[in-house]
N, C-alpha and C. Protein backbone atom coordinates (compact mmCIF):
# COMPACT_ATOMS: atom_id res chain seq x y z
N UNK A 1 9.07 2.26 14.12
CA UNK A 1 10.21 3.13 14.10
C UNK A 1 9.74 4.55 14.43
N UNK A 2 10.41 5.39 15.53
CA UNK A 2 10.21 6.87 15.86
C UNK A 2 11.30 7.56 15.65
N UNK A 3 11.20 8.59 14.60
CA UNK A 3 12.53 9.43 14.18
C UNK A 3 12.24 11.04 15.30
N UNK A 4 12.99 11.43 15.90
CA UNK A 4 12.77 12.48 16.09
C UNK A 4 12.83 13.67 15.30
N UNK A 5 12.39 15.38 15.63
CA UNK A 5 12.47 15.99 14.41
C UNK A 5 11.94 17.05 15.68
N UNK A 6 12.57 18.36 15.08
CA UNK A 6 12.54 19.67 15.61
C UNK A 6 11.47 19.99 15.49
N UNK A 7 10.75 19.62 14.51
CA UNK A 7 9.97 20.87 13.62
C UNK A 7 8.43 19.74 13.19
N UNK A 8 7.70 19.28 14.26
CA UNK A 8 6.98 18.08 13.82
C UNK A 8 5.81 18.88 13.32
N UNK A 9 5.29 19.73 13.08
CA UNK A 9 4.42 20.18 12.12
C UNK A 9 4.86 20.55 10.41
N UNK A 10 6.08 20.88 10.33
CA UNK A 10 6.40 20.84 8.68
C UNK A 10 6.44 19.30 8.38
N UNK A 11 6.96 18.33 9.04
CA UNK A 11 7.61 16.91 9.01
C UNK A 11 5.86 16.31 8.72
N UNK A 12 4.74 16.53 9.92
CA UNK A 12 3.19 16.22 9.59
C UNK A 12 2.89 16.56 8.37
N UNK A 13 2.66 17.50 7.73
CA UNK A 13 2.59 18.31 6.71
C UNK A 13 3.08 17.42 5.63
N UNK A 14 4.25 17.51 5.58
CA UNK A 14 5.00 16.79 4.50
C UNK A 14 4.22 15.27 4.01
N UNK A 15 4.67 14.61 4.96
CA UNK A 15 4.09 13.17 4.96
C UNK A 15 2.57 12.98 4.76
N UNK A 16 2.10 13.58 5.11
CA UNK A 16 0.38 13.99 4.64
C UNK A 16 -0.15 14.71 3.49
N UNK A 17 0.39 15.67 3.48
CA UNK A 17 0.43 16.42 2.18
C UNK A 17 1.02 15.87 0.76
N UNK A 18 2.46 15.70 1.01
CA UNK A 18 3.21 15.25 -0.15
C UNK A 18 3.14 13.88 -0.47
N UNK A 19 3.34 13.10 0.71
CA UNK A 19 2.85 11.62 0.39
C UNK A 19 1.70 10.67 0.68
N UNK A 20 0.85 11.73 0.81
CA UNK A 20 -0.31 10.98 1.00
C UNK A 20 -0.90 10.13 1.96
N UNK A 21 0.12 9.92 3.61
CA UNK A 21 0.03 8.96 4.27
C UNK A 21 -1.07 9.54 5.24
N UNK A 22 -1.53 8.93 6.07
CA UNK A 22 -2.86 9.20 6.87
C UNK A 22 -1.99 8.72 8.25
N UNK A 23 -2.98 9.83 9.22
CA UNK A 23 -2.65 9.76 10.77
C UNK A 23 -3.38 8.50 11.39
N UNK A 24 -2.25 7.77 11.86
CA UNK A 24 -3.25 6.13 12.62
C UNK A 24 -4.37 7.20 13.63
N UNK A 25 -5.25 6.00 13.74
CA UNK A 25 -5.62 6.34 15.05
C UNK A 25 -5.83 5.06 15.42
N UNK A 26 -6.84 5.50 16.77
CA UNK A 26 -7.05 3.89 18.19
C UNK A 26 -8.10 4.84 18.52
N UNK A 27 -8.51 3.71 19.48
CA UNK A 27 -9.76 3.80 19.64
C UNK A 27 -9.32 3.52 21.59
N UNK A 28 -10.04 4.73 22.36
CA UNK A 28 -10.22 4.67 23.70
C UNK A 28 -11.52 5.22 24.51
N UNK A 29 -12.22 4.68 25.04
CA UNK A 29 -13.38 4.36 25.66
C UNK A 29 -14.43 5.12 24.69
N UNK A 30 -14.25 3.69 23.61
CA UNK A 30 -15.11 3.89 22.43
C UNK A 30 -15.20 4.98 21.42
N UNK A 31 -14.34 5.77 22.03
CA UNK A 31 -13.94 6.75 20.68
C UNK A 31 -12.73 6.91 20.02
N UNK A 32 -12.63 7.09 18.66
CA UNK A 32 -11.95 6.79 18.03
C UNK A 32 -10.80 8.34 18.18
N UNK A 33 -9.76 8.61 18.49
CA UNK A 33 -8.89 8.88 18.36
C UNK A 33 -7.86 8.82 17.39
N UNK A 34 -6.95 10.17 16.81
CA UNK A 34 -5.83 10.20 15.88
C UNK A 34 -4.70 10.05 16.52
N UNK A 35 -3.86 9.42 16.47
CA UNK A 35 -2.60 8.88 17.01
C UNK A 35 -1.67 10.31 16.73
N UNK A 36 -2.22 11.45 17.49
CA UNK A 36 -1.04 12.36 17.36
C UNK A 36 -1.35 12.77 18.28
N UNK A 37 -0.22 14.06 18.89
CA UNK A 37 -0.53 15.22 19.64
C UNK A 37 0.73 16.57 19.49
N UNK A 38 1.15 17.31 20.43
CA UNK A 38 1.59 18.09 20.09
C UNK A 38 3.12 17.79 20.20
N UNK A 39 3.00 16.66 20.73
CA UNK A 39 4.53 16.10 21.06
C UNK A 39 5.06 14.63 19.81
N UNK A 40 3.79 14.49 18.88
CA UNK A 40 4.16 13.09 18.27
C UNK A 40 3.09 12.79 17.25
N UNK A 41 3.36 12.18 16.29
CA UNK A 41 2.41 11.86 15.36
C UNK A 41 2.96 10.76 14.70
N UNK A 42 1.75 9.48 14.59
CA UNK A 42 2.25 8.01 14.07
C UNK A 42 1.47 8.08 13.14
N UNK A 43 1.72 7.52 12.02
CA UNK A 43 0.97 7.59 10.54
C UNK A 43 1.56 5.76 10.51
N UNK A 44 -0.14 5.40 10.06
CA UNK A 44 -0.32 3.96 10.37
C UNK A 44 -0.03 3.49 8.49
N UNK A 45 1.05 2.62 8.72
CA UNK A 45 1.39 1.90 7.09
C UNK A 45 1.03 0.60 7.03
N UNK A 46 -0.60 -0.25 7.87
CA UNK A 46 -1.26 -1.00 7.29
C UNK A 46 -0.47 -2.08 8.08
N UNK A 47 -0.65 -1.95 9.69
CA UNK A 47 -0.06 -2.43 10.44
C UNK A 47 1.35 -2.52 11.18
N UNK A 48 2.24 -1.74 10.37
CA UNK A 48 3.14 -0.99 10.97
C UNK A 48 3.36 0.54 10.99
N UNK A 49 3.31 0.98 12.62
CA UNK A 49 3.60 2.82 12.68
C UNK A 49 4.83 3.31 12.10
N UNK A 50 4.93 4.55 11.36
CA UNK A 50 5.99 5.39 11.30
C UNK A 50 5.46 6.46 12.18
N UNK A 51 6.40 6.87 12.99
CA UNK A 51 6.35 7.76 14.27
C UNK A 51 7.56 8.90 14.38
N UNK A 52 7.15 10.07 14.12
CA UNK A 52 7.47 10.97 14.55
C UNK A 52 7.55 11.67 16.08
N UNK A 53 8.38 12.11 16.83
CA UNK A 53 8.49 13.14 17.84
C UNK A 53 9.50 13.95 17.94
N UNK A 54 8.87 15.07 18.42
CA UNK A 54 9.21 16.40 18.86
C UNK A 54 10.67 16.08 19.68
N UNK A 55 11.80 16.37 19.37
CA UNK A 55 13.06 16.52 19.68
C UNK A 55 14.33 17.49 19.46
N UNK A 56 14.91 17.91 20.00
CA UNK A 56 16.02 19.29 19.81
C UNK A 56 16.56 18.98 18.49
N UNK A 57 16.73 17.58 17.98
CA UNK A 57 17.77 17.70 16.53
C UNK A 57 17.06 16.70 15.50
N UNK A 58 17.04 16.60 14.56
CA UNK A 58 16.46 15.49 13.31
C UNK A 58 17.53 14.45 13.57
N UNK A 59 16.67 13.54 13.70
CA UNK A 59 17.83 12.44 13.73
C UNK A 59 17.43 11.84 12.86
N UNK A 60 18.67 11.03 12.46
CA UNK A 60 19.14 10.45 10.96
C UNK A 60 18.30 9.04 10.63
N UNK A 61 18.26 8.69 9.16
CA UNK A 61 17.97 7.80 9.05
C UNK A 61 16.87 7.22 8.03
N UNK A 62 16.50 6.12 7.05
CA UNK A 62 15.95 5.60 6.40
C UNK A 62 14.82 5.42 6.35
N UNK A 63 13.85 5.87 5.49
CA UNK A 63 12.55 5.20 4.95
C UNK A 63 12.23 4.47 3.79
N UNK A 64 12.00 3.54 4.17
CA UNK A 64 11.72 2.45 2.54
C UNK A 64 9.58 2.26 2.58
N UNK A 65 9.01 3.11 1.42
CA UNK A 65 7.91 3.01 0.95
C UNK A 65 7.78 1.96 -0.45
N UNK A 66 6.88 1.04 -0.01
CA UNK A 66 6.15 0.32 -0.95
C UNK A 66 5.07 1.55 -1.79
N UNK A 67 5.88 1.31 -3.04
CA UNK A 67 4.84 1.53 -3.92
C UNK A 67 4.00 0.93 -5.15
N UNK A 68 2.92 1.33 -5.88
CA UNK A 68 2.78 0.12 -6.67
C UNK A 68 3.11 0.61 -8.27
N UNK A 69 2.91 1.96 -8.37
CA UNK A 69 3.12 2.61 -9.88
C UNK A 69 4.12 4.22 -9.39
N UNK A 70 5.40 4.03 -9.77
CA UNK A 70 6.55 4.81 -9.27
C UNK A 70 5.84 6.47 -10.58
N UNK A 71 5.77 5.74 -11.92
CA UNK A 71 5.98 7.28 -12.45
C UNK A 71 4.69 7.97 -12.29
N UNK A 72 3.68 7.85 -12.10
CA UNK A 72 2.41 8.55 -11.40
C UNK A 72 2.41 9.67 -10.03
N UNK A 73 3.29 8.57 -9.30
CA UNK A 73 4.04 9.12 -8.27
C UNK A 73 4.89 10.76 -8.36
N UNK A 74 5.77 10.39 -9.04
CA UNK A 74 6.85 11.25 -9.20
C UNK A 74 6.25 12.35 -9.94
N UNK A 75 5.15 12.07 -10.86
CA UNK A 75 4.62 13.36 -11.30
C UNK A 75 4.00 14.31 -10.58
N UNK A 76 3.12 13.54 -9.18
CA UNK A 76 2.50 14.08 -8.04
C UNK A 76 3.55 15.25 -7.59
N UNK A 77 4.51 14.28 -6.88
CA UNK A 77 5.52 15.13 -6.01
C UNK A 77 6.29 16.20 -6.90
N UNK A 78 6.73 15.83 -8.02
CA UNK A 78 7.38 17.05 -9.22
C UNK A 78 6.44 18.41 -8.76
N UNK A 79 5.06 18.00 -9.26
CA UNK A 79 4.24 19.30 -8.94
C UNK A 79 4.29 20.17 -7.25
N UNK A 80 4.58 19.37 -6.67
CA UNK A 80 4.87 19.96 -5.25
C UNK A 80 6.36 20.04 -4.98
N UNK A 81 7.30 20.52 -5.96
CA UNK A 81 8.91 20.52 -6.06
C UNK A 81 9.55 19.72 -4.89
N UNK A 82 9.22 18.40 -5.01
CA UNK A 82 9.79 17.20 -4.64
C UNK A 82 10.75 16.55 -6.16
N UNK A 83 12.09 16.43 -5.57
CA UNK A 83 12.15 15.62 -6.93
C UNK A 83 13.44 14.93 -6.73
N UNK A 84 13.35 13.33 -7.11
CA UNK A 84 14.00 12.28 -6.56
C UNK A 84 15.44 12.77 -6.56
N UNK A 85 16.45 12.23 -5.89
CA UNK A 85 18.11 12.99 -5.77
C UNK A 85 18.60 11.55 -6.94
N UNK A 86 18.24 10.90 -6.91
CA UNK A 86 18.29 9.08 -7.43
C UNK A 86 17.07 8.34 -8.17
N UNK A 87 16.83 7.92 -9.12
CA UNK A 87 15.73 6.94 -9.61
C UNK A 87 16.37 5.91 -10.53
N UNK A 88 15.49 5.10 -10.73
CA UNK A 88 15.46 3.88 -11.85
C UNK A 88 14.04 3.40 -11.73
N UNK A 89 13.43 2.61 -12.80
CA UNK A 89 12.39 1.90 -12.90
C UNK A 89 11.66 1.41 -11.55
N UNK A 90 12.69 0.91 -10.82
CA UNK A 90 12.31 0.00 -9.20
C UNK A 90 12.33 1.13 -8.53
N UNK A 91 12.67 2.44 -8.39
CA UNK A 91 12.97 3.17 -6.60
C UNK A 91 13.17 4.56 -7.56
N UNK A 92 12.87 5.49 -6.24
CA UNK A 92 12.90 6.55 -6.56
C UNK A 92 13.78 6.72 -4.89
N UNK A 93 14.27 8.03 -4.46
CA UNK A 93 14.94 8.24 -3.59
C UNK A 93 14.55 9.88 -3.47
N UNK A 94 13.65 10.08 -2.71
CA UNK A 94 13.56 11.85 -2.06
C UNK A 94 13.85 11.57 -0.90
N UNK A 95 14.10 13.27 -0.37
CA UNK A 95 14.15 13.45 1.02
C UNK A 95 12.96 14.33 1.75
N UNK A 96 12.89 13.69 3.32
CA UNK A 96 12.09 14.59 4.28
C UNK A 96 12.37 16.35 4.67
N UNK A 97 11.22 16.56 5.02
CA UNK A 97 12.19 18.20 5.45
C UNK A 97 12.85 18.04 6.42
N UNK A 98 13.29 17.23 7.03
CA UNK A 98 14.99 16.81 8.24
C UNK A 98 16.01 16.15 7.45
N UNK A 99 15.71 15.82 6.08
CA UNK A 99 16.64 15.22 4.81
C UNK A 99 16.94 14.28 5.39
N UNK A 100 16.32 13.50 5.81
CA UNK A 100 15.80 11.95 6.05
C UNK A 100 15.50 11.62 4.31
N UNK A 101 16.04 10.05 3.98
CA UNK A 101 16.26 9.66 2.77
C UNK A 101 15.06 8.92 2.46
N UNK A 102 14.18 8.99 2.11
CA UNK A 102 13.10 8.47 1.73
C UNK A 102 13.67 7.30 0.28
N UNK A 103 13.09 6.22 0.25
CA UNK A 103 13.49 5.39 -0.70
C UNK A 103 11.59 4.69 -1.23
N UNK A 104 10.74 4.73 -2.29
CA UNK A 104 9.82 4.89 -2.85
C UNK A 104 10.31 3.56 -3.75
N UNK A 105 9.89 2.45 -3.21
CA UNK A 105 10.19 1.13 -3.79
C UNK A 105 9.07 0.69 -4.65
N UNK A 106 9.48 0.02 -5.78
CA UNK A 106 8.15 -0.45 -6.60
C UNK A 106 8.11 -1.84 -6.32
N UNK A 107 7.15 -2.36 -5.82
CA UNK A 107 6.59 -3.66 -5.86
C UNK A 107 5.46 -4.26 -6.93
N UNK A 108 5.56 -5.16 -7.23
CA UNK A 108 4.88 -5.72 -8.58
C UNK A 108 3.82 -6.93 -8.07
């Protein structure tokens, strides 16, 4: 999935910073490469990309994260004034800086 987004350095930031996700990379004539550039950045979720690019408007739309311990979590992001719009035991619900709905699922 590639969401577009105005502003792909706060959106990098975010997702790296606040949630901890890491930039894929690949590998081309033997060197290993980060799956970004100034136009796009894919952050690899363990065989499937979430992909960002550089576009005039945020466009809309859903993220569902596997997680494995939700209130550990939420204490992280609290400290970085993230703080769910929605929770229960199973899911937490923040948003991106394009207020893209992030959904923080607990799996057991």
């Amino acid at each position: 999935m590639v969401f577009e987004t105005p502003d792909l350095p706060r959106v990098r930031k975010f997702y790296v910073d606040a949630l901890g996700l890491r930039v894929g990379a690949f590998e081309r004539d033997g060197i290993s490469r980060l799956d970004e550039s100034d136009n796009y950045v894919n952050f690899d979720l363990g065989g499937v990309l979430l992909g960002f690019e550089r576009g005039a408007a945020a466009q809309a739309g859903t993220v569902v994260l596997r997680v494995t311990t939700l209130p550990a979590l939420l204490a992280e992001l609290s400290k970085r004034g993230i703080t769910p719009s929605r929770q229960s035991e199973m899911f937490a619900i923040i948003a991106d800086p394009d207020g893209r709905e992030i959904i923080l699922q607990v799996v057991s």
